[in-house]
Protein backbone atom coordinates (compact mmCIF):
# COMPACT_ATOMS: atom_id res chain seq x y z
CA UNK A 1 156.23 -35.69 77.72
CA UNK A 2 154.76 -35.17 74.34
CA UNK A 3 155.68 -37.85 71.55
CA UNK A 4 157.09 -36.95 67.62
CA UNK A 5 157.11 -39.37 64.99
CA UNK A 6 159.58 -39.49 63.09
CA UNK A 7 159.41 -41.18 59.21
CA UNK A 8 162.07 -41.84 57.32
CA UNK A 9 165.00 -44.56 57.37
CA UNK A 10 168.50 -44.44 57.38
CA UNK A 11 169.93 -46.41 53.93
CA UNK A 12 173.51 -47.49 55.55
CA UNK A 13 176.52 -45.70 56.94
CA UNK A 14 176.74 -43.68 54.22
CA UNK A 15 173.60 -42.31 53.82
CA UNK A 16 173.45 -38.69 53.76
CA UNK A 17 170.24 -38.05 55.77
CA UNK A 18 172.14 -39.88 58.60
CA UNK A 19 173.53 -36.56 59.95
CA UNK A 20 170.70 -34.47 59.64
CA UNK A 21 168.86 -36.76 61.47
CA UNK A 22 171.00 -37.76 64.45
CA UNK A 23 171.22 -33.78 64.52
CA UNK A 24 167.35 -33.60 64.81
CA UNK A 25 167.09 -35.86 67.06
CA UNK A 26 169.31 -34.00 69.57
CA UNK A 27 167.51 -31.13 69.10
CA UNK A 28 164.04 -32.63 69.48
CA UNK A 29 165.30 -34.80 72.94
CA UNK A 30 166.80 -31.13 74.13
CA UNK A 31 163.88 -29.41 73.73
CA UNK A 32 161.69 -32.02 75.73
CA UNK A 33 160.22 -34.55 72.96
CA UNK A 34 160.17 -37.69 72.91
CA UNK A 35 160.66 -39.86 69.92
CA UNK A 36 159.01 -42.30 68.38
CA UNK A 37 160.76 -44.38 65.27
CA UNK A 38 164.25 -42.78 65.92
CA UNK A 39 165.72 -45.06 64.35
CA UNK A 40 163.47 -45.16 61.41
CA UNK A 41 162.85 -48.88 61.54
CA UNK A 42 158.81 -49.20 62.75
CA UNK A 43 156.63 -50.73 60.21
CA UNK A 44 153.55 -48.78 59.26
CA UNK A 45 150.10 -50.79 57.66
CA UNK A 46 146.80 -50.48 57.37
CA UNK A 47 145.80 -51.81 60.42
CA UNK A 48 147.95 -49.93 62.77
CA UNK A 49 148.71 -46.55 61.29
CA UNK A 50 145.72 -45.17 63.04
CA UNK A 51 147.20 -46.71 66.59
CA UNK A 52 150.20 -45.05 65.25
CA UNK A 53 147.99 -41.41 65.21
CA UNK A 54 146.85 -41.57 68.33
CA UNK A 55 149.83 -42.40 70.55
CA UNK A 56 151.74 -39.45 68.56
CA UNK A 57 151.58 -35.59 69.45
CA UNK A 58 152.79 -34.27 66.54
CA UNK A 59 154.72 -35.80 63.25
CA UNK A 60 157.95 -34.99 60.89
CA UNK A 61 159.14 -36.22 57.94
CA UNK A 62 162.47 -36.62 56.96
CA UNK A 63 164.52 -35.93 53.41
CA UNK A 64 164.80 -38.67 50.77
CA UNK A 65 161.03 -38.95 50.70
CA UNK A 66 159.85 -42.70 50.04
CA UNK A 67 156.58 -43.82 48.38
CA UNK A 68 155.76 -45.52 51.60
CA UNK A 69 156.90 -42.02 52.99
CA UNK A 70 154.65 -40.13 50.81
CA UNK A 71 151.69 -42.72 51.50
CA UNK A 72 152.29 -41.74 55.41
CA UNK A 73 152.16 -38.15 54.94
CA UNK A 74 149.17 -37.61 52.18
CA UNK A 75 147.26 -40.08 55.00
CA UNK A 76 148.11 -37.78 57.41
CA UNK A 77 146.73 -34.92 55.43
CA UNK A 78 143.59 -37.00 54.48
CA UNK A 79 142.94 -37.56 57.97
CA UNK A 80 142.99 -33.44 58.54
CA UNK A 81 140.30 -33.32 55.72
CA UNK A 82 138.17 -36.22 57.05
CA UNK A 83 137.91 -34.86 60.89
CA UNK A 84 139.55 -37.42 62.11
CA UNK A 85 139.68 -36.32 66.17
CA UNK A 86 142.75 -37.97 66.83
CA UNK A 87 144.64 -35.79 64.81
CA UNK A 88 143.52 -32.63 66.44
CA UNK A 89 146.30 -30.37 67.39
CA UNK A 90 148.93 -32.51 65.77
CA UNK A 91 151.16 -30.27 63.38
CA UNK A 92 152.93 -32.11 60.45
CA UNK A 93 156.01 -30.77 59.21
CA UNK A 94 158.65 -31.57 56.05
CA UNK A 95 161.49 -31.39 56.39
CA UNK A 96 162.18 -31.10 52.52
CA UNK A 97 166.64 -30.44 52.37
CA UNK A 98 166.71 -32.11 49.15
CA UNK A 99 163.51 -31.15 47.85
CA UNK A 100 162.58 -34.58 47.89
CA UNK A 101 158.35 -33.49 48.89
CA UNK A 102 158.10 -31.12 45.74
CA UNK A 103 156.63 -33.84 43.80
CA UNK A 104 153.41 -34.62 46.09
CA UNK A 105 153.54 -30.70 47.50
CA UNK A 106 153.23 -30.12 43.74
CA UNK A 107 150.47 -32.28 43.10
CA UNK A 108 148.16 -31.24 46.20
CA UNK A 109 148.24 -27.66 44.96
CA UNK A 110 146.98 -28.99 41.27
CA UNK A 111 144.47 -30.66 42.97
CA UNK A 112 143.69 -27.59 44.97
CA UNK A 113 143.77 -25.50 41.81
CA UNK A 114 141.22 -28.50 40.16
CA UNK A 115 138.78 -27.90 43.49
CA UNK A 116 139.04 -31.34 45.03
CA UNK A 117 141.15 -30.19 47.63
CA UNK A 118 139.40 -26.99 49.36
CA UNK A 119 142.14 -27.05 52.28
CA UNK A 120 145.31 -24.64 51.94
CA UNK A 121 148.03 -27.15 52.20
CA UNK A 122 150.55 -24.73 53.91
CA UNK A 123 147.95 -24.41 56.82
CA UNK A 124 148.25 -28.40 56.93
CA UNK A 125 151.86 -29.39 56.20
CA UNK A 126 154.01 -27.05 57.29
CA UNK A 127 157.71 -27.21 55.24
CA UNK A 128 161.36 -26.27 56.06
CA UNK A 129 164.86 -27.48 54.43
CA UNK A 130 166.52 -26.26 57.90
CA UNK A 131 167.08 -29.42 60.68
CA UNK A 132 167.11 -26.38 63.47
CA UNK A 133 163.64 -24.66 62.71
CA UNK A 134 161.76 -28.01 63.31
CA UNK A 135 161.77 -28.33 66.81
CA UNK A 136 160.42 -24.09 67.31
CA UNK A 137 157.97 -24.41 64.22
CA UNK A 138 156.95 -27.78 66.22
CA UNK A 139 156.72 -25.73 69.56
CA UNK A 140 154.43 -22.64 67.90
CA UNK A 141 152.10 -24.58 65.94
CA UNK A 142 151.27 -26.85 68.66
CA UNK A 143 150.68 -22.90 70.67
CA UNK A 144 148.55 -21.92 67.68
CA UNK A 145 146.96 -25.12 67.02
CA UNK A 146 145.97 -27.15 63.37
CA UNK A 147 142.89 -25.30 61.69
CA UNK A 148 140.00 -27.46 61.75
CA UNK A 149 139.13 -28.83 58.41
CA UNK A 150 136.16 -27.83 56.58
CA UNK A 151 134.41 -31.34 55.89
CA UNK A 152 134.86 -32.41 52.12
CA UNK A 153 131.37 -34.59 52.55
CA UNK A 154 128.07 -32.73 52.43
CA UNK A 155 125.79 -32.74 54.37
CA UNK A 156 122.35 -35.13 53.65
CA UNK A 157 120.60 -32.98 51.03
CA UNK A 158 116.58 -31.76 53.07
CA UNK A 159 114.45 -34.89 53.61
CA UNK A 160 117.11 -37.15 53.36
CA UNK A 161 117.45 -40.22 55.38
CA UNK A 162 119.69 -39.41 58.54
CA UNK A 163 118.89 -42.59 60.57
CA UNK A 164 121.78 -45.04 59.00
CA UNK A 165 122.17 -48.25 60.03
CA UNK A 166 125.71 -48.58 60.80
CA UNK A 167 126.37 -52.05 60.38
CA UNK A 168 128.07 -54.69 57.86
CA UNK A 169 125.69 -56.18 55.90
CA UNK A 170 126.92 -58.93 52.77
CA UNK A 171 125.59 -59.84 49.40
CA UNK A 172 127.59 -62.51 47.76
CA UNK A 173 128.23 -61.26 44.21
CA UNK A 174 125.73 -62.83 41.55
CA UNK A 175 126.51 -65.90 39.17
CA UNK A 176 128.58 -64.83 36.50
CA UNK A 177 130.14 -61.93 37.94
CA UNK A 178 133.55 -61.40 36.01
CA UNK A 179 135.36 -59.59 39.13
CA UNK A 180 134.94 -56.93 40.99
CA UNK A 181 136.18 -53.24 39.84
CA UNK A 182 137.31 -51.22 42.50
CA UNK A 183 136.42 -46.82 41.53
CA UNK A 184 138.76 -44.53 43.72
CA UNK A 185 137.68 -41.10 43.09
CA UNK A 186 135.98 -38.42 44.45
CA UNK A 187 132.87 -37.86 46.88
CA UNK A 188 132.89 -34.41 46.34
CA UNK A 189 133.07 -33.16 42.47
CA UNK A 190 130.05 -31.64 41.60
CA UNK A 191 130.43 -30.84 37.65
CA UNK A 192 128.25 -32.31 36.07
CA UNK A 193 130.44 -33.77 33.29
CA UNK A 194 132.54 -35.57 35.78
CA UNK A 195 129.45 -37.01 37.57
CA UNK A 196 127.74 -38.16 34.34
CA UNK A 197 131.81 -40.12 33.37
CA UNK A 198 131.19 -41.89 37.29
CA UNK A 199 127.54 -42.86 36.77
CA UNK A 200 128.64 -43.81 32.99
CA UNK A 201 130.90 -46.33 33.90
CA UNK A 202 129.07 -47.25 36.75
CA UNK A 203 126.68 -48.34 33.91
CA UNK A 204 129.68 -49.76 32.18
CA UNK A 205 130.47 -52.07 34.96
CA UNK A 206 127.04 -53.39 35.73
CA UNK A 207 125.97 -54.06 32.05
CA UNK A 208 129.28 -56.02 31.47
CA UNK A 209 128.75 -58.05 34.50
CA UNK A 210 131.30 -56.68 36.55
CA UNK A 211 130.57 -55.66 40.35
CA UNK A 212 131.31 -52.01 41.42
CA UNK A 213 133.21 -51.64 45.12
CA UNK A 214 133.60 -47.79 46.15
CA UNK A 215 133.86 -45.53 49.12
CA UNK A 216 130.21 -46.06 49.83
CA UNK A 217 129.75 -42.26 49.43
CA UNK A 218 126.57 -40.24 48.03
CA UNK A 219 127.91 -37.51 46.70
CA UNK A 220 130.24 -36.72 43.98
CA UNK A 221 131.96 -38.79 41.30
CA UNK A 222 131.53 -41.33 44.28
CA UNK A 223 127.51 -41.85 44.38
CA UNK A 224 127.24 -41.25 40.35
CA UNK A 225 129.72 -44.57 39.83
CA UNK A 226 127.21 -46.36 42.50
CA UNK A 227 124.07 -45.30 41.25
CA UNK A 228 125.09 -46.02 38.00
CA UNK A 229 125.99 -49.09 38.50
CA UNK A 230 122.86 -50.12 40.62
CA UNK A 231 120.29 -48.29 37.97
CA UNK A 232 121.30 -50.96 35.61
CA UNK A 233 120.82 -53.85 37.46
CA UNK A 234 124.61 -54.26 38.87
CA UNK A 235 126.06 -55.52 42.27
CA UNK A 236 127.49 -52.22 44.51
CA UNK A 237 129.79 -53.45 47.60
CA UNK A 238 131.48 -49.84 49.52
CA UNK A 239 133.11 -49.53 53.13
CA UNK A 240 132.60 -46.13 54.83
CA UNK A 241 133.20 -44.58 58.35
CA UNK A 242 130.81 -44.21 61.41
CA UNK A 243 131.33 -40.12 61.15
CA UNK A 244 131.43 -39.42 57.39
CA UNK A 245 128.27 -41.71 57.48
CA UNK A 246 126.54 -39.38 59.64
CA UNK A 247 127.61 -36.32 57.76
CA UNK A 248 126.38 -37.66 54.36
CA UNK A 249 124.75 -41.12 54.55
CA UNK A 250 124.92 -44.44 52.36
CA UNK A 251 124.07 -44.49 48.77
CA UNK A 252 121.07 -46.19 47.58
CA UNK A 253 120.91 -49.97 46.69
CA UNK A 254 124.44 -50.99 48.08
CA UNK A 255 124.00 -54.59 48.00
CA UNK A 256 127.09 -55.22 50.45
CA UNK A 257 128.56 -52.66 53.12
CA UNK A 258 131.18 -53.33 54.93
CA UNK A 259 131.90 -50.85 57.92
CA UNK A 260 135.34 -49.73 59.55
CA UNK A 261 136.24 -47.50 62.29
CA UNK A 262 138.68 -45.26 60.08
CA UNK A 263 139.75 -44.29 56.75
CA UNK A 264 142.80 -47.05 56.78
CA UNK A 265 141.09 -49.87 57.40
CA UNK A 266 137.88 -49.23 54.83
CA UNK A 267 140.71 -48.75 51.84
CA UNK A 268 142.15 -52.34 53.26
CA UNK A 269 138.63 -54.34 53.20
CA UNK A 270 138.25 -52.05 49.47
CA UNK A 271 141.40 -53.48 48.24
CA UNK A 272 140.63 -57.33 49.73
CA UNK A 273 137.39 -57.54 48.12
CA UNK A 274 138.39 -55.84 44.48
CA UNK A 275 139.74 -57.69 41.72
CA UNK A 276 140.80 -54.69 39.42
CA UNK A 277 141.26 -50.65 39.91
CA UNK A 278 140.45 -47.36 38.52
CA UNK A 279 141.65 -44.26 39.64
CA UNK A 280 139.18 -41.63 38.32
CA UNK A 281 139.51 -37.66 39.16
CA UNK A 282 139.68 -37.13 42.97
CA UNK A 283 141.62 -35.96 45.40
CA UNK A 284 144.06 -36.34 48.31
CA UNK A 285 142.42 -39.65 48.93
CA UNK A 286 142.66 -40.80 45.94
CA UNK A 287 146.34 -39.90 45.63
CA UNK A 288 146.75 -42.09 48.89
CA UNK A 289 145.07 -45.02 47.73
CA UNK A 290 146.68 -44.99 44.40
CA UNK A 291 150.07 -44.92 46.54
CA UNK A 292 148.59 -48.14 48.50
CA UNK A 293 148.10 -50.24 45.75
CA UNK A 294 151.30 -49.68 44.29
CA UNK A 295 152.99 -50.23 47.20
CA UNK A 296 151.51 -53.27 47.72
CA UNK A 297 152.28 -54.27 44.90
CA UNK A 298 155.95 -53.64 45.49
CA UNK A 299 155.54 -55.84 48.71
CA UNK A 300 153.86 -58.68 46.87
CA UNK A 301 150.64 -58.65 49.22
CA UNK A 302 149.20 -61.59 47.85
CA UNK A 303 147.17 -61.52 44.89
CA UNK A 304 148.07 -57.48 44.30
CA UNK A 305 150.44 -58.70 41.61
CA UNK A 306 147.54 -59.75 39.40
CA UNK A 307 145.12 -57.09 40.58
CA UNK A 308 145.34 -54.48 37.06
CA UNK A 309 145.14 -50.72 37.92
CA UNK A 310 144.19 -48.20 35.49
CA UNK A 311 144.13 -44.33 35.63
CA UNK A 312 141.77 -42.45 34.00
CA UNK A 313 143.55 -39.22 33.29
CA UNK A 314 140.88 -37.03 32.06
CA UNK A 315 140.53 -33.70 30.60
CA UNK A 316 139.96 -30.96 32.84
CA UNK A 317 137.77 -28.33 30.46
CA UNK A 318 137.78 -25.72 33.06
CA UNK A 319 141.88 -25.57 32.88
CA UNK A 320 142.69 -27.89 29.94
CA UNK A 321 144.93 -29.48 32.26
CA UNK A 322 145.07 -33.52 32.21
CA UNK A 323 143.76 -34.68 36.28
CA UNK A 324 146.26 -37.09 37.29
CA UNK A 325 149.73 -35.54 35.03
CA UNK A 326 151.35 -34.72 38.37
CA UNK A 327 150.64 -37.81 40.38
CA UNK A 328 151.67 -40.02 37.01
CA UNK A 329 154.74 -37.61 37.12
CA UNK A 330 155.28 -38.17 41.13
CA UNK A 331 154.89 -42.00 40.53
CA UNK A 332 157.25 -42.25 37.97
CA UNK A 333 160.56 -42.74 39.56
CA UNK A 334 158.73 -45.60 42.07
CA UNK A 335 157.18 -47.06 39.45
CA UNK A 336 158.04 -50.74 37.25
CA UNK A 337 156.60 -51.88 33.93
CA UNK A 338 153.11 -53.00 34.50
CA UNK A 339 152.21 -51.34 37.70
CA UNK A 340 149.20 -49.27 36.29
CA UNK A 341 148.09 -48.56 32.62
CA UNK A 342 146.85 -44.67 32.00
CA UNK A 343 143.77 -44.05 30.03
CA UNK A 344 142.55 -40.49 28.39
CA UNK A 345 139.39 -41.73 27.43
CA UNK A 346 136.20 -43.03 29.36
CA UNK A 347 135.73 -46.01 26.90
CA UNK A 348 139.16 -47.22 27.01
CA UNK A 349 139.34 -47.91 30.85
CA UNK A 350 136.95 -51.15 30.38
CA UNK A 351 138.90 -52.93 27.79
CA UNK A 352 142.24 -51.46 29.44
CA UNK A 353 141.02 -53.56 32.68
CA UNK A 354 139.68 -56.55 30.80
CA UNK A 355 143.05 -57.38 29.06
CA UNK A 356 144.84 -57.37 32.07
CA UNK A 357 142.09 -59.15 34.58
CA UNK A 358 143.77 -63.00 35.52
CA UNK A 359 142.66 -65.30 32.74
CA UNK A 360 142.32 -62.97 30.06
């Protein structure tokens, strides 16, 4: 029998989703799924939410959207633009009632409109405020199959290196290092200006003596922050994927590398060995690691308390539009005093970190 997981969790006896969802579930059962998380009480990390991918067939999410909620569905969504196997076939569907997904439905089509999401969303995530349409929208996408993604990564430019090594290698970080800034952004922006703000602060970092963790990518705002960085003498650490890895390859002079088998577990080892974090202009990745650190925050992970984030909410001079407006605006309800600081400029994200780093 083929399994859906269900998100979502019942708030008490009086909780209003409580109907709709014993109602789903009927339906679902009747029409020959199984269930997984029925009761909406299965805990979701890191470490197991790609176990949790592969033993499901297909996923839904339930009204009163969570931020660990949205977390689980933008990761879903990253995985569809990452080509991550195990999620072939697998529809995704909202079920949005109370309108509760606007907010991050909202802020993927911004993105979309801003070019770091290529994917049409509706292709991806498919949305419905009626309980009854799940289970047949569930039976004909599954008929019609999920698109495959176009890769975000490109491929290794002629000449390039294709052979990678894919192992861990380690650099301790050099004497005097103040801490180690973590830059979650994009691998795939290729305006100029945007790339010259990543290699800038890359630059930044490594002449102020701070070390420069990424996504280990090449391309985009991704491999400017790293070469940036490394040009000026700095200390690079990244975690990356076997397959992305072979689409694109390693950036030059990483000094340590750490690799994982999927996209969950590099974000954990990038979060474990940063001190600090800056959310430049990306896309749905970014959104879903920005939604990581503040929820670990909210569960007191230790040492995320005192781990500043900052997001660098640049000008778009294509649109005019500020990058991250609709993620600060989705955040905003989840969020408590302190959580992140926003920045408009490039040269206020340094000092922005710096008074907030432990000991300052």
């Amino acid at each position: 029998m083929p399994f859906v997981r269900l998100a979502g969790t019942i708030q008490g006896a009086d909780d209003p989703n409580r109907e709709i969802r014993a109602r789903l579930l009927y339906l679902l059962f009747k029409d020959g799924w199984d269930i997984y998380n029925s009761n909406g009480d299965q805990r979701i990390t890191l470490g197991n939410i790609e176990h949790k991918i592969i033993e499901s067939d297909a996923f839904v999410f339930m009204p009163g959207a969570t931020l660990e909620d949205l977390f689980k569905a933008v990761s879903i969504f990253v995985g569809y633009q990452t080509l991550d196997r195990n999620l072939d076939g697998k529809p995704t569907i909202l079920l949005d009632s109370d309108r509760s997904w606007q907010g991050l439905l909202a802020l993927i089509d911004h993105l979309h409109q801003l070019g770091t999401v290529m994917q049409n969303r509706e292709e991806y995530l498919f949305g419905t405020d009626d309980p009854g349409a799940v289970s047949p929208m569930l039976a004909e996408a599954k008929e019609r199959g999920v698109p495959v993604s176009r890769s975000l990564h490109p491929p290794l430019d002629d000449g390039a290196e294709t052979d990678v090594p894919l192992q861990t290698r380690d650099k301790p970080e050099p004497e005097g290092n103040l801490g180690n800034v973590c830059v979650f952004c994009s691998a795939t922006i290729a305006d100029p200006a945007y790339q010259k703000d990543g290699y800038e602060f890359g630059r930044i970092l490594a002449e102020n003596q701070y070390g420069c963790v990424s996504g280990a990518g090449r391309s985009g705002i991704m491999g400017a922050v790293v070469k940036g960085a490394v040009e000026h003498g700095g200390w690079a650490g990244g975690s990356n994927v076997p397959h992305i890895i072979k689409l694109e390859g390693l950036p030059d002079g990483l000094s340590s590398f750490w690799l994982r088998p999927d996209i969950y577990t590099r974000m954990e080892v990038m979060i474990e060995r940063s001190d600090a974090f800056v959310i430049f202009p990306g896309g749905t990745g970014t959104v879903q690691e920005m939604l990581a650190l503040l929820i670990f925050k909210h569960q007191r992970i230790e040492g995320m308390e005192k781990k500043p984030i900052v997001i660098y909410n640049r000008r778009d001079e294509k649109t005019g539009l500020r990058f991250w407006d609709p993620m600060i605006k989705l955040l905003r309800p989840w969020s408590r005093e302190g959580d992140f600081a926003v920045v408009n400029e490039l040269d206020e994200i340094l000092p922005a970190l710096a008074e907030r780093m432990p000991g300052a």
